[in-house]
Protein backbone atom coordinates (compact mmCIF):
# COMPACT_ATOMS: atom_id res chain seq x y z
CA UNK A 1 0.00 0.00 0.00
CA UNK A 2 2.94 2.30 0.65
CA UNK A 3 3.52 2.01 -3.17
CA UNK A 4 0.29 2.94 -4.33
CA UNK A 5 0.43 5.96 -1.65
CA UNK A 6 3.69 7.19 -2.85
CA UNK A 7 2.77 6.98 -6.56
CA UNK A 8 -0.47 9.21 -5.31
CA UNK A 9 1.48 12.13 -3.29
CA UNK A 10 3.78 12.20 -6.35
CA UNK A 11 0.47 13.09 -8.96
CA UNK A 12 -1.15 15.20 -6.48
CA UNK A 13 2.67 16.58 -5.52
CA UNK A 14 1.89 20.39 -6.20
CA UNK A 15 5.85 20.99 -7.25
CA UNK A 16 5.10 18.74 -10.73
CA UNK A 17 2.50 21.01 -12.43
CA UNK A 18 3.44 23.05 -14.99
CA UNK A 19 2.62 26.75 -15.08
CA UNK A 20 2.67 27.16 -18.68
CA UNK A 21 -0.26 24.85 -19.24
CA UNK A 22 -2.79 26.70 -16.35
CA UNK A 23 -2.97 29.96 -19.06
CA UNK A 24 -4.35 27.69 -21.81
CA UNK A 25 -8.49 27.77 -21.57
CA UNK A 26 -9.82 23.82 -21.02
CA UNK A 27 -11.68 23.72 -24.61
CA UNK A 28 -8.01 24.98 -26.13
CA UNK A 29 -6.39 21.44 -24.28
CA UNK A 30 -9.35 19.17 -25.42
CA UNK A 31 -9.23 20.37 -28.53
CA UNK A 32 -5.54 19.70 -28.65
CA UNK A 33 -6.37 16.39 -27.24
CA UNK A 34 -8.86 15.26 -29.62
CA UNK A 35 -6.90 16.69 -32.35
CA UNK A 36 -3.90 14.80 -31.68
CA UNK A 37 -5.86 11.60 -31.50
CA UNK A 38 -7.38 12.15 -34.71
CA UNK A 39 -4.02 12.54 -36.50
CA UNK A 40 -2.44 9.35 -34.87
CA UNK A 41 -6.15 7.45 -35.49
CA UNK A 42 -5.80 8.60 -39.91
CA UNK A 43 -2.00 8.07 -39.81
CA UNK A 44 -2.69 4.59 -38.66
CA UNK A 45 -5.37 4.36 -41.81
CA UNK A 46 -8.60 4.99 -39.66
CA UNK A 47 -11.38 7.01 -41.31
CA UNK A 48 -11.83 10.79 -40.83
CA UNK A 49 -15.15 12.31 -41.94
CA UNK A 50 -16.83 16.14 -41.93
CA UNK A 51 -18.65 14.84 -38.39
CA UNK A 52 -14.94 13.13 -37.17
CA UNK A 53 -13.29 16.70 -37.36
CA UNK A 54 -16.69 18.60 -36.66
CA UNK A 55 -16.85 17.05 -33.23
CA UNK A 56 -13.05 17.13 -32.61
CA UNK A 57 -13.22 20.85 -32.57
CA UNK A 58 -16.82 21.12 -31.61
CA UNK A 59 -16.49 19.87 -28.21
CA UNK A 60 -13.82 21.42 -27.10
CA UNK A 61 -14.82 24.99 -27.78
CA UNK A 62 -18.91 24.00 -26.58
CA UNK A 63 -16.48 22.73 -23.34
CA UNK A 64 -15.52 25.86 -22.77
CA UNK A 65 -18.37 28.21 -23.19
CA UNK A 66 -20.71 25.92 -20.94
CA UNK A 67 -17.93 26.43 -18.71
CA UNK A 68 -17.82 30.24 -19.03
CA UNK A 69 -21.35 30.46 -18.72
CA UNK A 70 -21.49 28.26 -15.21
CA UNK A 71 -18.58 29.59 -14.03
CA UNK A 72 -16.73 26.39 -13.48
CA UNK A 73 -12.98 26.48 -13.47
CA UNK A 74 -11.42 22.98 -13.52
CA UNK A 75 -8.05 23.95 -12.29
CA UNK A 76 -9.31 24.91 -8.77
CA UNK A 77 -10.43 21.58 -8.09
CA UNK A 78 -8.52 20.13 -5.37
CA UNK A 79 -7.74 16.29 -5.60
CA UNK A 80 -7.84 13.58 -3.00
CA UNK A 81 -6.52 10.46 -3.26
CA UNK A 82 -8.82 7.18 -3.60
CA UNK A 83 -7.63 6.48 0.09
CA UNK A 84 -8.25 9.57 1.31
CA UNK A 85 -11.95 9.86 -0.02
CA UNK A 86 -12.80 6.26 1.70
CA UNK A 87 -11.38 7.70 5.09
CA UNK A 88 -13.66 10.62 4.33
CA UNK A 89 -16.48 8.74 3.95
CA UNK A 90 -15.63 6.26 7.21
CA UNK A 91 -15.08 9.68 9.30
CA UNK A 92 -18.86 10.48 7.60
CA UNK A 93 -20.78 7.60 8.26
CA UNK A 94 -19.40 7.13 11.96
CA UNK A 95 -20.35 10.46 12.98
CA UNK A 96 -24.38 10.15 11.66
């Protein structure tokens, strides 16, 4: 279990994220996303269509005004490990 714990402090580890990629909006990094698995999916002979590149671009930017328009902000979430949510919900149930 040690493993698994270390592994998780090292993801969550706050020293490991990169500045440069908090300026980019969340639509602009799906979009990147889904665009770079397109390319990889018709270099390896797959099919791309109008709708294949339609909803590779779509999403991200419909992402990002439903976003804007909820006021949600991804990047403030802060993360828990798997371990620590099950302790949260022991701590929970014991004290109902």
């Amino acid at each position: 279990m040690s493993g698994l714990r270390l592994r998780n402090d090292l993801l969550t580890d706050r020293r490991f994220e990169s500045t440069a990629l908090r300026r980019l909006p969340i639509g602009a990094v799906q979009v990147l996303l889904w665009g770079t698995v397109l390319l990889f999916g018709w270099l390896l002979g797959g099919p791309v269509g109008v709708d294949t590149i339609v909803s590779t671009f779509g999403s991200g930017v419909v992402m990002q005004i439903i976003y804007s328009l909820i006021k949600f902000e991804p990047r403030k979430i802060e993360h828990q490990s798997v371990f620590d949510t099950v302790r949260q919900f022991k701590t929970d149930a014991r004290s109902t």
